[in-house]
PDB file of N, CA and C in Angstrom:
ATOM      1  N   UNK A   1      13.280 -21.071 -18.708  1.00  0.00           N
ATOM      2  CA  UNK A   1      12.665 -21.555 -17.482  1.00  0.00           C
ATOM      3  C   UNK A   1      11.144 -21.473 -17.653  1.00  0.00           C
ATOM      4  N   UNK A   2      10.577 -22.334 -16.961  1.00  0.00           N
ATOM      5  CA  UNK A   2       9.233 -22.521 -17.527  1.00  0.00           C
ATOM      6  C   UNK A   2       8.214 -21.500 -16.468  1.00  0.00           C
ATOM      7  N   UNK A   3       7.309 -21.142 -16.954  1.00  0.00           N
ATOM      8  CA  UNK A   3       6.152 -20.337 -15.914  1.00  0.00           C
ATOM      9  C   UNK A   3       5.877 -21.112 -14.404  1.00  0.00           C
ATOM     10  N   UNK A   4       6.142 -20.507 -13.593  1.00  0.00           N
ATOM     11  CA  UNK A   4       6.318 -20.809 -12.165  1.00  0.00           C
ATOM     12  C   UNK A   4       4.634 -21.039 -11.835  1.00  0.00           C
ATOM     13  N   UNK A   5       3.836 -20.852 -12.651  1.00  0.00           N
ATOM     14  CA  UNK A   5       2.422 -20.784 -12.307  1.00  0.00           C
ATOM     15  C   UNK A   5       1.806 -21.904 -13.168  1.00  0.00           C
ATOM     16  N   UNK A   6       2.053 -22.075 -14.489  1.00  0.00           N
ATOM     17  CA  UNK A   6       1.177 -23.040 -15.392  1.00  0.00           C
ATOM     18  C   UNK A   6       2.764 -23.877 -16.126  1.00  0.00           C
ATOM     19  N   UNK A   7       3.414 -23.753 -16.036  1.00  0.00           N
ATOM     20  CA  UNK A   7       4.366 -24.361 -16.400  1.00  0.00           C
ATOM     21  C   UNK A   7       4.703 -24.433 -17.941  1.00  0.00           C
ATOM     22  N   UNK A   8       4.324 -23.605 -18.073  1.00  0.00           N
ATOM     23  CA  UNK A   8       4.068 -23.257 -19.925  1.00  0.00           C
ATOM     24  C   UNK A   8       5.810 -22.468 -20.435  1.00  0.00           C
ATOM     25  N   UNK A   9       5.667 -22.821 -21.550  1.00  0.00           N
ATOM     26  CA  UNK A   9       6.993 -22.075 -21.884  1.00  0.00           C
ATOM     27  C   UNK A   9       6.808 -21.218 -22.902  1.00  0.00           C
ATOM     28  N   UNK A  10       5.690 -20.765 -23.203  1.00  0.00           N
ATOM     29  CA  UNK A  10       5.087 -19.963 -23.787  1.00  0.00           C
ATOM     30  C   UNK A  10       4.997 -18.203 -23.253  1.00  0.00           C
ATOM     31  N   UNK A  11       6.351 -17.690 -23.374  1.00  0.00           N
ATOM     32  CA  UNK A  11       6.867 -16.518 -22.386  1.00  0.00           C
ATOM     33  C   UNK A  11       7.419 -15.561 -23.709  1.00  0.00           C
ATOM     34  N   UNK A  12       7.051 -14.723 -23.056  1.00  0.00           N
ATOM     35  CA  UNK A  12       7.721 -13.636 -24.020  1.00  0.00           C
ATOM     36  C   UNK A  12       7.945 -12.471 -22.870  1.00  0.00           C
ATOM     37  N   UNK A  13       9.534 -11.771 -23.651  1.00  0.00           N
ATOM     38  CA  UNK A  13       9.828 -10.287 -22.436  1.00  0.00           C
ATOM     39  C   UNK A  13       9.522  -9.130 -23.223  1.00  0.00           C
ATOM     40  N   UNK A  14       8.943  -8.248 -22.351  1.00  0.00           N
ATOM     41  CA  UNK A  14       8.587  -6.843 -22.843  1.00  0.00           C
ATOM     42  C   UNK A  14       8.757  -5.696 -21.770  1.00  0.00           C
ATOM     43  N   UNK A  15       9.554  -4.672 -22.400  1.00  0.00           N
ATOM     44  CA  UNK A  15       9.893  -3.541 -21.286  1.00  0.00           C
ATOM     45  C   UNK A  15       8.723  -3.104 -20.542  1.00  0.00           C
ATOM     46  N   UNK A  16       9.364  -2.546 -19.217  1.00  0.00           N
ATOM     47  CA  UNK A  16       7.773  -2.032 -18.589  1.00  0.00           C
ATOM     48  C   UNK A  16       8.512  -0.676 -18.002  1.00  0.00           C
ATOM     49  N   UNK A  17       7.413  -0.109 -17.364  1.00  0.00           N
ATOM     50  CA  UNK A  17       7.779   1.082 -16.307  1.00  0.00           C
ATOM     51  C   UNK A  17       6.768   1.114 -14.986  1.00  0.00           C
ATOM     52  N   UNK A  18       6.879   1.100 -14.127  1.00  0.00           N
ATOM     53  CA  UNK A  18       6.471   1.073 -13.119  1.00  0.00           C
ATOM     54  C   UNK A  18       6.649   2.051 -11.811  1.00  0.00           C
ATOM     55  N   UNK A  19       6.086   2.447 -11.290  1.00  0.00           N
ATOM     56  CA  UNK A  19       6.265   3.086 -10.157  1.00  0.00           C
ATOM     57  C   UNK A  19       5.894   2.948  -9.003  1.00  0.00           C
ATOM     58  N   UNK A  20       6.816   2.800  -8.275  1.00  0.00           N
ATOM     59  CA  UNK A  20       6.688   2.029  -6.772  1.00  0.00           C
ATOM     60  C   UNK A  20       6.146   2.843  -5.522  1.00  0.00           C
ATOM     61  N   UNK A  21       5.040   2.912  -4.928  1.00  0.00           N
ATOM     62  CA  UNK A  21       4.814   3.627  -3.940  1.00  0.00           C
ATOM     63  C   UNK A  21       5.386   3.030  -2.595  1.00  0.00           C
ATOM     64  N   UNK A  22       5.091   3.465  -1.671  1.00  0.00           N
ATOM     65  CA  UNK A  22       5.365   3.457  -0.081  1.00  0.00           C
ATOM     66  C   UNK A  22       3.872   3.171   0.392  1.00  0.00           C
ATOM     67  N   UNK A  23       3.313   2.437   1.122  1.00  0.00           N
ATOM     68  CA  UNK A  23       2.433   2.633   1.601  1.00  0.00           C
ATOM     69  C   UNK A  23       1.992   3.462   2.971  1.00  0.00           C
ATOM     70  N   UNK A  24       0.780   3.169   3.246  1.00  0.00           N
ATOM     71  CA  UNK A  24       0.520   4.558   4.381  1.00  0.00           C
ATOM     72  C   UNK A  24       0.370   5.774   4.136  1.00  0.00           C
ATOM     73  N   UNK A  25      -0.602   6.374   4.744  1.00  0.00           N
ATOM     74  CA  UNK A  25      -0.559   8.003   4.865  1.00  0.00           C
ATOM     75  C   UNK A  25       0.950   8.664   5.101  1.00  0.00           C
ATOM     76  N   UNK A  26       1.499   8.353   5.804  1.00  0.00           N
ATOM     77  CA  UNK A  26       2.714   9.296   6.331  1.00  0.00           C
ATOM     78  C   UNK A  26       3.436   9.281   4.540  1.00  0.00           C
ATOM     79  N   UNK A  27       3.431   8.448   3.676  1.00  0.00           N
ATOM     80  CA  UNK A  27       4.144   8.213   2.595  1.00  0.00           C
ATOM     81  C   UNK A  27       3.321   8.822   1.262  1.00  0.00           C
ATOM     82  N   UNK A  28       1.753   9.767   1.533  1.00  0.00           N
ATOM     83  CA  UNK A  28       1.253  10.131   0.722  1.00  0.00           C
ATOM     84  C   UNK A  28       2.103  11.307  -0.291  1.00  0.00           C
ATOM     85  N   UNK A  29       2.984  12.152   0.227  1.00  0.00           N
ATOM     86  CA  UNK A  29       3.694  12.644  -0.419  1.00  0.00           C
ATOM     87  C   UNK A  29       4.945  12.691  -1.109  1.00  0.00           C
ATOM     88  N   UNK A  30       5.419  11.019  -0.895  1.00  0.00           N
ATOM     89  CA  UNK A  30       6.430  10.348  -1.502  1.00  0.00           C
ATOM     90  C   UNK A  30       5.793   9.670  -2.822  1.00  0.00           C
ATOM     91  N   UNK A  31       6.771  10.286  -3.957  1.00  0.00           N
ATOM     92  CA  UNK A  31       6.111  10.437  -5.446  1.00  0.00           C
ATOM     93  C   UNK A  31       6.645   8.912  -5.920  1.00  0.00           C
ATOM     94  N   UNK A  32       7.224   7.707  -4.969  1.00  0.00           N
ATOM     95  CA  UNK A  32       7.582   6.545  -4.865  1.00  0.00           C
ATOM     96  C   UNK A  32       9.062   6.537  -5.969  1.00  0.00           C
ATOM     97  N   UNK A  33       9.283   5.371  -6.835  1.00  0.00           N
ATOM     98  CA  UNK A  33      10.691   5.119  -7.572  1.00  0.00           C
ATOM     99  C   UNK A  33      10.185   4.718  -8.911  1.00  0.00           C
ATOM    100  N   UNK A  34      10.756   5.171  -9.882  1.00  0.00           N
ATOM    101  CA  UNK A  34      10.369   5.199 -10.835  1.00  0.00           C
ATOM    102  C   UNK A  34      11.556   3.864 -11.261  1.00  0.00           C
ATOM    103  N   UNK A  35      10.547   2.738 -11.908  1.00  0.00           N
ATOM    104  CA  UNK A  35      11.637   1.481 -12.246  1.00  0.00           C
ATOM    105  C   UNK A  35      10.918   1.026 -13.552  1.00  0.00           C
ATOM    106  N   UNK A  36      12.586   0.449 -14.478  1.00  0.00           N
ATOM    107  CA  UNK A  36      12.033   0.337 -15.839  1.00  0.00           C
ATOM    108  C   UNK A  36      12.316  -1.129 -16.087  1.00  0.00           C
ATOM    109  N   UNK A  37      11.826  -2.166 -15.489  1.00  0.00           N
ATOM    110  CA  UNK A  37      12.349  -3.690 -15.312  1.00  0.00           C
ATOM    111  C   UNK A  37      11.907  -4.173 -16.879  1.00  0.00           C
ATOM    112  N   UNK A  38      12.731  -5.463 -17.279  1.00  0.00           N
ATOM    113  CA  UNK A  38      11.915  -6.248 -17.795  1.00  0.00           C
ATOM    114  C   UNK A  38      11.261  -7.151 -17.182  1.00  0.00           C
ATOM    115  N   UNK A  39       9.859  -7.182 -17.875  1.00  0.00           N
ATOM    116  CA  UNK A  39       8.788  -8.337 -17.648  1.00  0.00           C
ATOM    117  C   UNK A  39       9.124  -9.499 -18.413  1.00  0.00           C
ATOM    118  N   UNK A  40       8.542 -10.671 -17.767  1.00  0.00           N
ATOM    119  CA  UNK A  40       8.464 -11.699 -18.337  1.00  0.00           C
ATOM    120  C   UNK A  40       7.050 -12.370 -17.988  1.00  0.00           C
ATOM    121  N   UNK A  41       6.246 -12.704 -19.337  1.00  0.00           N
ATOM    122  CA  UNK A  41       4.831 -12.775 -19.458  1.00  0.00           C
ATOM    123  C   UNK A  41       4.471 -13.968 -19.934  1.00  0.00           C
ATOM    124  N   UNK A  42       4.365 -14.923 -19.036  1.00  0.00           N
ATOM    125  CA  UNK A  42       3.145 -16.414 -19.782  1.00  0.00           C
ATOM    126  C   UNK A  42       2.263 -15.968 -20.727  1.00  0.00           C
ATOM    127  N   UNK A  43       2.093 -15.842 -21.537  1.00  0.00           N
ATOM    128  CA  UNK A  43       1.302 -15.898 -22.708  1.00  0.00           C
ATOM    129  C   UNK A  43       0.283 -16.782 -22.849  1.00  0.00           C
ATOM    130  N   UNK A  44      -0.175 -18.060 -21.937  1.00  0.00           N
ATOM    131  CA  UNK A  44      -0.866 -19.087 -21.414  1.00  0.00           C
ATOM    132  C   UNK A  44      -1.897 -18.664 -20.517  1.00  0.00           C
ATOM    133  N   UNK A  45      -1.151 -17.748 -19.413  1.00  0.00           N
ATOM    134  CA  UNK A  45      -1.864 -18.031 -18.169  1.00  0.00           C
ATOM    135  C   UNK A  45      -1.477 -16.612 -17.342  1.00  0.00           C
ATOM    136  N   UNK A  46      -1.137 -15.839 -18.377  1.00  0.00           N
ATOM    137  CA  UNK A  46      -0.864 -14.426 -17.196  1.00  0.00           C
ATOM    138  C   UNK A  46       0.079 -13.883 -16.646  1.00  0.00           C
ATOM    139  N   UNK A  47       0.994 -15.432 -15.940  1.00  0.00           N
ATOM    140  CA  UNK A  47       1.607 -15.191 -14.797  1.00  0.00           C
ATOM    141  C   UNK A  47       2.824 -14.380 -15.523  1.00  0.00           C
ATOM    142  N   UNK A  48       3.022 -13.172 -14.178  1.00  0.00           N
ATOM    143  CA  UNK A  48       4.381 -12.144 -14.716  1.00  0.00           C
ATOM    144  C   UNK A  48       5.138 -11.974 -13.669  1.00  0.00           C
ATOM    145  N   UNK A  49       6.746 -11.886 -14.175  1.00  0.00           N
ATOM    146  CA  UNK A  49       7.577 -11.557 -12.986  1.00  0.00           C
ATOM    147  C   UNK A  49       8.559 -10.744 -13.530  1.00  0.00           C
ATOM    148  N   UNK A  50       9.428 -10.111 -12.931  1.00  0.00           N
ATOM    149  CA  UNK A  50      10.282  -9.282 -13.010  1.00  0.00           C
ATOM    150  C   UNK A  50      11.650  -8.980 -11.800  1.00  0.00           C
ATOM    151  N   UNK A  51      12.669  -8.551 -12.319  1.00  0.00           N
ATOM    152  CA  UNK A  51      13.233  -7.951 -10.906  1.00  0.00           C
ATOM    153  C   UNK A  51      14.042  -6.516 -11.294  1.00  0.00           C
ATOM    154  N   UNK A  52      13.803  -6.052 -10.476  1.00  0.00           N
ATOM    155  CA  UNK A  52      14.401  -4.991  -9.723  1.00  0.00           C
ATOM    156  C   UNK A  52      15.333  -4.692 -10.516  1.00  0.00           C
ATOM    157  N   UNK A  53      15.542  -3.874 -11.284  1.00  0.00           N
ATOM    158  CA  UNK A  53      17.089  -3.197 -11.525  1.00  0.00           C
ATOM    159  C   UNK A  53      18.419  -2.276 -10.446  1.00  0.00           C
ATOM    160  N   UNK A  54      19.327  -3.066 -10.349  1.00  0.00           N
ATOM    161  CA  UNK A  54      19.805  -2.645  -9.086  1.00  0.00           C
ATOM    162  C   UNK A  54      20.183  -1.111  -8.688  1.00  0.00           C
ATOM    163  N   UNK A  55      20.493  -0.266  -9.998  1.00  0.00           N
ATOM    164  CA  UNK A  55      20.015   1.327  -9.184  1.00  0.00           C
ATOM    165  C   UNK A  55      18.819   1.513  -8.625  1.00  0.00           C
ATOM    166  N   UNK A  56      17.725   0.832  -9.168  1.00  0.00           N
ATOM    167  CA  UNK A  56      16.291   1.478  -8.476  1.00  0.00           C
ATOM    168  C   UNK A  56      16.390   0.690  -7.085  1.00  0.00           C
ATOM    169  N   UNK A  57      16.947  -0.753  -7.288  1.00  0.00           N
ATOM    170  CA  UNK A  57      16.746  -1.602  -5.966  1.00  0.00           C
ATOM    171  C   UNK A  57      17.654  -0.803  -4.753  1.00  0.00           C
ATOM    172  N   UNK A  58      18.663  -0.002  -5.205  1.00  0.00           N
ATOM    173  CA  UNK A  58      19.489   0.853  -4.112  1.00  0.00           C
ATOM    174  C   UNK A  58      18.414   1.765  -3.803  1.00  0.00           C
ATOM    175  N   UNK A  59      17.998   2.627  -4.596  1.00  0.00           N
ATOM    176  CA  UNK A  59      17.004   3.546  -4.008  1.00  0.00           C
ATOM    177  C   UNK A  59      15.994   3.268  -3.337  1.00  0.00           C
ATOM    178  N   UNK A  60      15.476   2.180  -3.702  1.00  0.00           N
ATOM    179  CA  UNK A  60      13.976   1.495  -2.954  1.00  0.00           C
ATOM    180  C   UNK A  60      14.695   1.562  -1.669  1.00  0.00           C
ATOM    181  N   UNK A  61      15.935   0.640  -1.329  1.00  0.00           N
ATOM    182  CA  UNK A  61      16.091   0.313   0.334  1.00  0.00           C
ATOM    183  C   UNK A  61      16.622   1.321   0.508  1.00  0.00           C
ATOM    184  N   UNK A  62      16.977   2.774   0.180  1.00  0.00           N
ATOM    185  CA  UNK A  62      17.421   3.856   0.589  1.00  0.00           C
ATOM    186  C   UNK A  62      16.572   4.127   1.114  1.00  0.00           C
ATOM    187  N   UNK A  63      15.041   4.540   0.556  1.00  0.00           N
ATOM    188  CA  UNK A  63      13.828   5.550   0.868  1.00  0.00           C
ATOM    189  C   UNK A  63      13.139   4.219   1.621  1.00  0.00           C
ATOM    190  N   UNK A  64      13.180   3.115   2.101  1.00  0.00           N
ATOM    191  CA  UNK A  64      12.695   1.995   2.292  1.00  0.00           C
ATOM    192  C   UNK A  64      13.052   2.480   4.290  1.00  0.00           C
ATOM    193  N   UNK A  65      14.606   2.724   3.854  1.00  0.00           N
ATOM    194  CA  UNK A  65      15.566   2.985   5.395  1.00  0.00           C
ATOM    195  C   UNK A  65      14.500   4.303   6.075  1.00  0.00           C
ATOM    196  N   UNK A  66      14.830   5.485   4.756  1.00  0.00           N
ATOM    197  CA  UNK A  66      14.455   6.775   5.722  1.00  0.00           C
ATOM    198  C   UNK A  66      13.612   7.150   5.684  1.00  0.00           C
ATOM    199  N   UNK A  67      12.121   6.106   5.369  1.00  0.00           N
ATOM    200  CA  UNK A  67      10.904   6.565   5.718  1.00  0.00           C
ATOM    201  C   UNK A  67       9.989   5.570   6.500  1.00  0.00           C
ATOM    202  N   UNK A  68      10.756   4.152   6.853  1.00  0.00           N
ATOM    203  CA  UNK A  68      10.304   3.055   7.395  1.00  0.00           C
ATOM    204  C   UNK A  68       8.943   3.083   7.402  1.00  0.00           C
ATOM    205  N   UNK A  69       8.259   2.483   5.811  1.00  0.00           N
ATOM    206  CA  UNK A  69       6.794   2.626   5.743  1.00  0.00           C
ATOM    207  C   UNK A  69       6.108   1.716   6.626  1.00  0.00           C
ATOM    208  N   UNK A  70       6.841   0.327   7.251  1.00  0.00           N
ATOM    209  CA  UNK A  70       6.152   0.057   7.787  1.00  0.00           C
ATOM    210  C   UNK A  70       6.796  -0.294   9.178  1.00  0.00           C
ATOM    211  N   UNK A  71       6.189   0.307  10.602  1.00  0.00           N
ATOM    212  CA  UNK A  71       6.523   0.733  11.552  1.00  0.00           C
ATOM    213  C   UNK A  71       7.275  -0.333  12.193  1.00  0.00           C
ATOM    214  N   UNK A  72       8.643   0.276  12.778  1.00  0.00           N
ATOM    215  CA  UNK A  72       9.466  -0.539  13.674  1.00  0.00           C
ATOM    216  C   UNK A  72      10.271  -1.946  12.920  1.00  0.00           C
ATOM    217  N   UNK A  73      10.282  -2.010  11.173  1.00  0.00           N
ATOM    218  CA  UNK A  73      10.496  -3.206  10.157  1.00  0.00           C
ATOM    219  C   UNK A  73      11.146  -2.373   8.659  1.00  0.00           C
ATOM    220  N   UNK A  74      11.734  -1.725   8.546  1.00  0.00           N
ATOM    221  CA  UNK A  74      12.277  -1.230   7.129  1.00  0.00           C
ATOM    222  C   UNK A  74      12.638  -2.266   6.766  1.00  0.00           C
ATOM    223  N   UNK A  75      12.864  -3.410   6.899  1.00  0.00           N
ATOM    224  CA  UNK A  75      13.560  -4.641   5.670  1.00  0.00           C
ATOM    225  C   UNK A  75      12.041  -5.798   5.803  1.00  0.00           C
ATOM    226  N   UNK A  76      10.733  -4.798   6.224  1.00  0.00           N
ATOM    227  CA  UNK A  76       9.569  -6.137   5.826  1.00  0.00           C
ATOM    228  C   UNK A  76       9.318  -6.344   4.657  1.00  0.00           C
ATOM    229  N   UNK A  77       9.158  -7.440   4.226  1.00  0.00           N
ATOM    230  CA  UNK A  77       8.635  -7.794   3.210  1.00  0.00           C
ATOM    231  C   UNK A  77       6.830  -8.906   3.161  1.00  0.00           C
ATOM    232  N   UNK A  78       6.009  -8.099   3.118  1.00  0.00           N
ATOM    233  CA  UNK A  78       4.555  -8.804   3.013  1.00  0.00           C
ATOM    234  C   UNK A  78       4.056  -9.629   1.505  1.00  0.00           C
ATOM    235  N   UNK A  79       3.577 -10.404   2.522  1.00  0.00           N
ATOM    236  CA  UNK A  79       3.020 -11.632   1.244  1.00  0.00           C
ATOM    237  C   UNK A  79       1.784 -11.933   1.660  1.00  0.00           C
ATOM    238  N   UNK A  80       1.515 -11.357   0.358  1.00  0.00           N
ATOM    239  CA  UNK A  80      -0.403 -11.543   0.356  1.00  0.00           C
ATOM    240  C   UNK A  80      -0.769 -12.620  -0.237  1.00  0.00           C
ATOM    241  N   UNK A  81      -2.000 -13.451  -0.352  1.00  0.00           N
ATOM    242  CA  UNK A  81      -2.456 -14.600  -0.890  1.00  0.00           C
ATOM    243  C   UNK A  81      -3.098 -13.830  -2.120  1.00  0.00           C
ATOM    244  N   UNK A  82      -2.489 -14.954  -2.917  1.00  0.00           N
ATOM    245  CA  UNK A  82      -2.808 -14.417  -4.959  1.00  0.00           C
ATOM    246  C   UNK A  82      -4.452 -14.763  -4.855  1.00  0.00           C
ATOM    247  N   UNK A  83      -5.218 -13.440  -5.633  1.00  0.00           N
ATOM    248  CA  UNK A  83      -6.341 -13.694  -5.698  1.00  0.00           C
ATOM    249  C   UNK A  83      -6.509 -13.584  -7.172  1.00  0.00           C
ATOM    250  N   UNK A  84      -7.223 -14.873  -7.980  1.00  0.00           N
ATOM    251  CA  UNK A  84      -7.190 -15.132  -9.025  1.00  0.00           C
ATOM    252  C   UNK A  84      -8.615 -14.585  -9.831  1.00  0.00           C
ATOM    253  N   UNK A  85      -8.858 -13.620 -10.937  1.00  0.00           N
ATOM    254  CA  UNK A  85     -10.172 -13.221 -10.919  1.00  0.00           C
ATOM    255  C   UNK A  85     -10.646 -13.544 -12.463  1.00  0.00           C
ATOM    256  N   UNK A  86     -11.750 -13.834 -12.310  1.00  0.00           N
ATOM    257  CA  UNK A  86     -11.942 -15.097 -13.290  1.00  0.00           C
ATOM    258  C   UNK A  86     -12.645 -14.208 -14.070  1.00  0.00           C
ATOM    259  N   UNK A  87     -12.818 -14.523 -15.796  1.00  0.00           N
ATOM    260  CA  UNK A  87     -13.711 -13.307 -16.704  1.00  0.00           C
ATOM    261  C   UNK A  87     -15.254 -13.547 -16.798  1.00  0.00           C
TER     262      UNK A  87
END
């Protein structure tokens, strides 16, 4: 499948590790989820995506449920506008 961003097929996968915080103060002492996805990397143009491995994705909406980081919405999901930063 081609890069969802430059349309390049110039992709390569490489393991990652990542760790997912909670946002907010109330969540400063939540040490977040430790997730080991594969990436998939345009080699063109940057663009990277990944998903969720589904034990960590159980835990995310576990600690997602019993700490509702963001108030009165445990199943929000926010979408920010991509800011592109040029060298």
């Amino acid at each position: 499948m081609p890069c969802p961003a430059c349309r390049s097929v110039n992709e390569e996968e490489f393991t990652a590790e990542m760790n997912i915080h909670f946002r907010g103060l109330a969540n400063i002492d939540n040490p977040g989820v430790l997730v080991f996805p594969n990436l998939l990397v345009c080699l063109d143009c940057g663009c990277s995506r990944f998903s969720t491995p589904a034990a960590q994705l159980s835990e995310l909406a576990r600690a997602a449920r019993a700490e509702a980081p963001f108030p009165g919405r445990s199943d929000a999901i926010l979408f920010r506008p991509r800011i592109r930063l040029e060298a």
